[in-house]
N, C-alpha and C. Protein backbone atom coordinates (compact mmCIF):
# COMPACT_ATOMS: atom_id res chain seq x y z
N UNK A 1 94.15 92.58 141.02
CA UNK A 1 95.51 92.99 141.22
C UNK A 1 95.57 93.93 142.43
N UNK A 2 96.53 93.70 143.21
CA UNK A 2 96.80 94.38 144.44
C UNK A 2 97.51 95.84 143.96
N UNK A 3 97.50 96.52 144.78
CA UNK A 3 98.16 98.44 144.55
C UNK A 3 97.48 98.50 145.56
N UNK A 4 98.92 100.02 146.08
CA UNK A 4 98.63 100.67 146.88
C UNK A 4 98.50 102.03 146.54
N UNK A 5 97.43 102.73 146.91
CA UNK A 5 97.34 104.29 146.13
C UNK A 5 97.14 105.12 147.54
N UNK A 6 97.64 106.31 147.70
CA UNK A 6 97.86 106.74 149.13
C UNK A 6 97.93 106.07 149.84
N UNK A 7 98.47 104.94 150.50
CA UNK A 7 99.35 104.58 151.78
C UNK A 7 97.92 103.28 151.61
N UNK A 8 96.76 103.20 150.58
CA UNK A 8 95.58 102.34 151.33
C UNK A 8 95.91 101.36 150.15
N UNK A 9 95.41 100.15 150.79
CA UNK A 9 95.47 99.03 149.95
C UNK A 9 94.35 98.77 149.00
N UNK A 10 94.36 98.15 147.75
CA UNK A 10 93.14 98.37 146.70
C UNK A 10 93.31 96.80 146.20
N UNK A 11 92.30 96.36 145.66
CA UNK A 11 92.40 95.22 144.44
C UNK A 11 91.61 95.48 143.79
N UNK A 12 92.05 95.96 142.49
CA UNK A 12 91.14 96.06 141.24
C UNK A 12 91.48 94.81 140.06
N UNK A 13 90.06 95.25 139.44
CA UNK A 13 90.36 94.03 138.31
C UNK A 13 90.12 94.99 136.76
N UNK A 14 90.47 95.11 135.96
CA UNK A 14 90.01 95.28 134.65
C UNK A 14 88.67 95.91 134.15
N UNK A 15 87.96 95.20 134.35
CA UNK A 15 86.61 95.17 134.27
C UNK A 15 85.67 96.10 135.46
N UNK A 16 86.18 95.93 136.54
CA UNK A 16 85.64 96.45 137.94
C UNK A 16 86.01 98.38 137.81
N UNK A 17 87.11 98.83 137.19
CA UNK A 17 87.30 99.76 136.61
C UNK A 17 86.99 100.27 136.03
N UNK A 18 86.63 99.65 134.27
CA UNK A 18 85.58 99.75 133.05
C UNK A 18 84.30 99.74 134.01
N UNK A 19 83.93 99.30 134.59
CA UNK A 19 82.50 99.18 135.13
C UNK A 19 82.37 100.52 136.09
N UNK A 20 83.05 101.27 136.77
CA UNK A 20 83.18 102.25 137.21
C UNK A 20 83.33 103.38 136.74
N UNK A 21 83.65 103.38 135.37
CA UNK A 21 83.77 104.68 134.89
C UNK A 21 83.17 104.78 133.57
N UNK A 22 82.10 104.00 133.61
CA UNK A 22 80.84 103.58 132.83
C UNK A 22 79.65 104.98 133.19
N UNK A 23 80.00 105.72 132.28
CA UNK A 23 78.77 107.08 132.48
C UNK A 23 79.62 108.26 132.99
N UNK A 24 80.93 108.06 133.30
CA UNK A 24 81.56 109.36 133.67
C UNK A 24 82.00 110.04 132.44
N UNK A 25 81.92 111.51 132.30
CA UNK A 25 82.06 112.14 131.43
C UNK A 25 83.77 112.30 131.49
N UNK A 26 83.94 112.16 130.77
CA UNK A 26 85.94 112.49 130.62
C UNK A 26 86.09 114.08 131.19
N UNK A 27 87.50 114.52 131.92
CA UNK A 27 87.47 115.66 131.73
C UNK A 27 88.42 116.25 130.61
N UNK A 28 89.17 117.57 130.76
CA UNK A 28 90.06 117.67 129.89
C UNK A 28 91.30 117.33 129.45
N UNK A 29 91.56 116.09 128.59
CA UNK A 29 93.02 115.27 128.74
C UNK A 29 94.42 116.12 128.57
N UNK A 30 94.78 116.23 130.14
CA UNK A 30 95.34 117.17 130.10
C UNK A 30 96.63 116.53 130.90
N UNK A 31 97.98 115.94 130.70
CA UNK A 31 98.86 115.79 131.58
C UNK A 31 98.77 113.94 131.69
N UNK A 32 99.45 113.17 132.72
CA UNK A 32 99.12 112.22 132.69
C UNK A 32 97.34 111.58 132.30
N UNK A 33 97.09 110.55 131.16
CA UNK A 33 95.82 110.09 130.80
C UNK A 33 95.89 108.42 130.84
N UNK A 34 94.75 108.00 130.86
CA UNK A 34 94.44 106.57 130.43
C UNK A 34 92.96 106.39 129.54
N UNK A 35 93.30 105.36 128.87
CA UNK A 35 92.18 105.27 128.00
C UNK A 35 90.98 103.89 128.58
N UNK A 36 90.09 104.52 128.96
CA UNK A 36 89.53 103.22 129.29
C UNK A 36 87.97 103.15 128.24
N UNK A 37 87.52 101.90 127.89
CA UNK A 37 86.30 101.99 126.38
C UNK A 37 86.80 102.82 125.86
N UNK A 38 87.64 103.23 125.10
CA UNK A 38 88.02 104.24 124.25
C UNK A 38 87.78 105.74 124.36
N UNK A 39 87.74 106.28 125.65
CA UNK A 39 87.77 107.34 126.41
C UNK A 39 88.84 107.50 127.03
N UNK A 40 88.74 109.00 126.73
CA UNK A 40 90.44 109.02 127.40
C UNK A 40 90.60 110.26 128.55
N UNK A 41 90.77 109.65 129.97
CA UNK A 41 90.53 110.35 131.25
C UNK A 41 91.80 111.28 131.95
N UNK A 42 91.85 111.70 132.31
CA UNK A 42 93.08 112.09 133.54
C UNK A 42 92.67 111.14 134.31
N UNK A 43 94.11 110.92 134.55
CA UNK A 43 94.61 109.34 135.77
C UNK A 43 94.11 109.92 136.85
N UNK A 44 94.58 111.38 137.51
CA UNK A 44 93.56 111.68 138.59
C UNK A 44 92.26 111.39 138.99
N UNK A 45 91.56 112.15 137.83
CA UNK A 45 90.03 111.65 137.76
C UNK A 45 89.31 109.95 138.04
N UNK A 46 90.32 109.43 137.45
CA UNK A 46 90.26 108.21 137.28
C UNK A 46 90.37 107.21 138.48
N UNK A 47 91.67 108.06 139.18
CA UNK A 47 91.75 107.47 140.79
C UNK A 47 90.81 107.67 141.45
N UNK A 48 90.59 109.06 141.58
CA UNK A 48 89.06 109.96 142.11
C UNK A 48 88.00 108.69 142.26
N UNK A 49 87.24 108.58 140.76
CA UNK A 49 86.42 107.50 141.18
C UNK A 49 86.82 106.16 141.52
N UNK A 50 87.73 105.49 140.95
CA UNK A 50 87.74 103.91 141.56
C UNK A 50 88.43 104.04 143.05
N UNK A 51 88.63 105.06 143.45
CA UNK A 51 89.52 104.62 144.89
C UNK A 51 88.59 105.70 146.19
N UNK A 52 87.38 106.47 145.10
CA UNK A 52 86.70 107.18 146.32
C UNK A 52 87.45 108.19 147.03
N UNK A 53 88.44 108.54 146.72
CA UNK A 53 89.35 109.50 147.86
C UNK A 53 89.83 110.57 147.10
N UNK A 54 90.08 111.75 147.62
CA UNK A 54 90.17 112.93 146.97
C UNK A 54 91.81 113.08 146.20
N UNK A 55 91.50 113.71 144.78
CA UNK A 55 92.71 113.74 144.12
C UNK A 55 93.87 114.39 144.42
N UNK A 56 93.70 114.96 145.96
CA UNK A 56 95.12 115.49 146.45
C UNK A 56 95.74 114.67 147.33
N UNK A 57 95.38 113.38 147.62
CA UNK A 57 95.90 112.48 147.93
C UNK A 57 97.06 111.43 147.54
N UNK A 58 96.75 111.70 146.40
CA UNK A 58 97.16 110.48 145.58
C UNK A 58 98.09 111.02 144.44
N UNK A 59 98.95 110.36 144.12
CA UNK A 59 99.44 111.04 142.78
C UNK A 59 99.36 110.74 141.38
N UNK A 60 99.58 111.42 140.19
CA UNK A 60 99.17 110.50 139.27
C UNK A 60 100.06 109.44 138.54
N UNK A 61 101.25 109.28 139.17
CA UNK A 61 102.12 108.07 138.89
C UNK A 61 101.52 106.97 139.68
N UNK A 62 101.33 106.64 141.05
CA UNK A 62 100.41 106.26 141.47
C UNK A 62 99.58 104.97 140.52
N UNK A 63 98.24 106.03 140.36
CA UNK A 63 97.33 105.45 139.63
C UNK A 63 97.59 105.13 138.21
N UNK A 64 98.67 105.66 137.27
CA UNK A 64 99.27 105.49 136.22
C UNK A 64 99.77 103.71 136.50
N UNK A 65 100.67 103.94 136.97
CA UNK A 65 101.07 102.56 137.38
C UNK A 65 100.13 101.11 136.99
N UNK A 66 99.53 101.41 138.35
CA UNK A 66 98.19 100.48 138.62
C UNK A 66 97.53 100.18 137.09
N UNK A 67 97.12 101.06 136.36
CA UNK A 67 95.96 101.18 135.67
C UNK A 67 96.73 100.96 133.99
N UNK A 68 98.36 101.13 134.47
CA UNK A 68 98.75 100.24 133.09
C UNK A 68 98.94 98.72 133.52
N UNK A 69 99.61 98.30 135.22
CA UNK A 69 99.48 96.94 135.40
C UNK A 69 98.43 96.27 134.70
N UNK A 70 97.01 97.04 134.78
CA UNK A 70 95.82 96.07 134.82
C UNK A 70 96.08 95.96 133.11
N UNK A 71 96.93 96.71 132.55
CA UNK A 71 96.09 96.61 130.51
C UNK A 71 96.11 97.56 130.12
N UNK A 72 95.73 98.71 130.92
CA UNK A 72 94.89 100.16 130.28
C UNK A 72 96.34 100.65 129.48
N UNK A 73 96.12 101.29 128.63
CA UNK A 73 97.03 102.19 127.71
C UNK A 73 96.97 103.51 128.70
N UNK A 74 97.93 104.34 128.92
CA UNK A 74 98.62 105.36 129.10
C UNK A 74 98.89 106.06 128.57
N UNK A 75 98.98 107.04 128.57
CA UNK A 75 99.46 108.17 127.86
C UNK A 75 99.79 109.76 128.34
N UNK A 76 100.41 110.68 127.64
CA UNK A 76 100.70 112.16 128.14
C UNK A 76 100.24 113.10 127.22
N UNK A 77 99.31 113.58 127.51
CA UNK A 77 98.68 114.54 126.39
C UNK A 77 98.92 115.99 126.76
N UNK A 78 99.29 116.67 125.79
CA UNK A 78 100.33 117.78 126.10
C UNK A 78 99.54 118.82 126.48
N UNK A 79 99.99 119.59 127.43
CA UNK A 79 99.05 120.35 128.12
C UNK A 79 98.68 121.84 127.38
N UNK A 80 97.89 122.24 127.62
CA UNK A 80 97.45 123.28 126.90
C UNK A 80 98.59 124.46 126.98
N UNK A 81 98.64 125.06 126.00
CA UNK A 81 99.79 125.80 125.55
C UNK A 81 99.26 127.11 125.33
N UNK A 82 99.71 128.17 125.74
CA UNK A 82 99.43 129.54 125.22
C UNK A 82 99.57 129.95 123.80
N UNK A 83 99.57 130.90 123.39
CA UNK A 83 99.73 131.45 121.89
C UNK A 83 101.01 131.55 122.05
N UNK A 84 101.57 132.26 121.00
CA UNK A 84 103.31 132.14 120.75
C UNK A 84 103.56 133.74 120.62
N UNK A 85 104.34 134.56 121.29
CA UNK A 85 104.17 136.00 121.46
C UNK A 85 103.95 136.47 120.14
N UNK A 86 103.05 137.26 120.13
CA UNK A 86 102.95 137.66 118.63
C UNK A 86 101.64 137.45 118.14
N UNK A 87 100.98 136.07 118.91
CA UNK A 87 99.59 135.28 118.86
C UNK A 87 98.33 135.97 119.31
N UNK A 88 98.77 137.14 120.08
CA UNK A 88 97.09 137.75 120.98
C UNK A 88 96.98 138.42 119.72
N UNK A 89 95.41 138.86 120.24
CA UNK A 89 94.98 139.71 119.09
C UNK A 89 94.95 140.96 119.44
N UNK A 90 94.89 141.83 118.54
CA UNK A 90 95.08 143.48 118.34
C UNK A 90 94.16 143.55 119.18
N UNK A 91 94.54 144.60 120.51
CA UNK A 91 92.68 145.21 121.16
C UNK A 91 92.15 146.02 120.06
N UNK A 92 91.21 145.76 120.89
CA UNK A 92 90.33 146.93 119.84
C UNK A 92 90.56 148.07 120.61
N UNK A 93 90.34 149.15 119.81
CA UNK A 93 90.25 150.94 120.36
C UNK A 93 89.24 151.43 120.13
């Protein structure tokens, strides 16, 4: 499948993807995700390796796109949240 991710042209396939992110450690699913073997990545990260080019390039709708064209499930995993005022703990004295 053809996509364009920063202004460059790509053809990925399914598999060529899965095969690329075969041994990468997930980072923290945090914000736009995709699940690829039942791992579940930031789409950034994800662009990162199959497209080789640095993640300030690119955005993660972008690679979201692409990477549900091919199959992959999507998703938004809610980003880490602070405590709720009231939540810190007592300092100590």
């Amino acid at each position: 499948m053809r996509c364009v991710i920063a202004h460059f042209p790509f053809d990925f396939v399914k598999g060529e993807v899965e095969q690329l992110m075969t041994g990468v450690e997930p980072e923290a699913a945090v914000g736009p995700c995709a699940v690829i073997d039942g791992r579940t990545y930031p789409v950034k990260q994800v662009g990162e390796v199959i497209t080789r080019q640095d993640r300030r390039d690119f955005t993660a709708g972008e690679v979201t796109r692409a990477l549900s064209r091919l199959g992959f499930d999507c998703l938004t995993a809610p980003a880490a949240s602070s405590p709720e005022p009231g939540g810190w703990p007592e300092p100590l004295l």
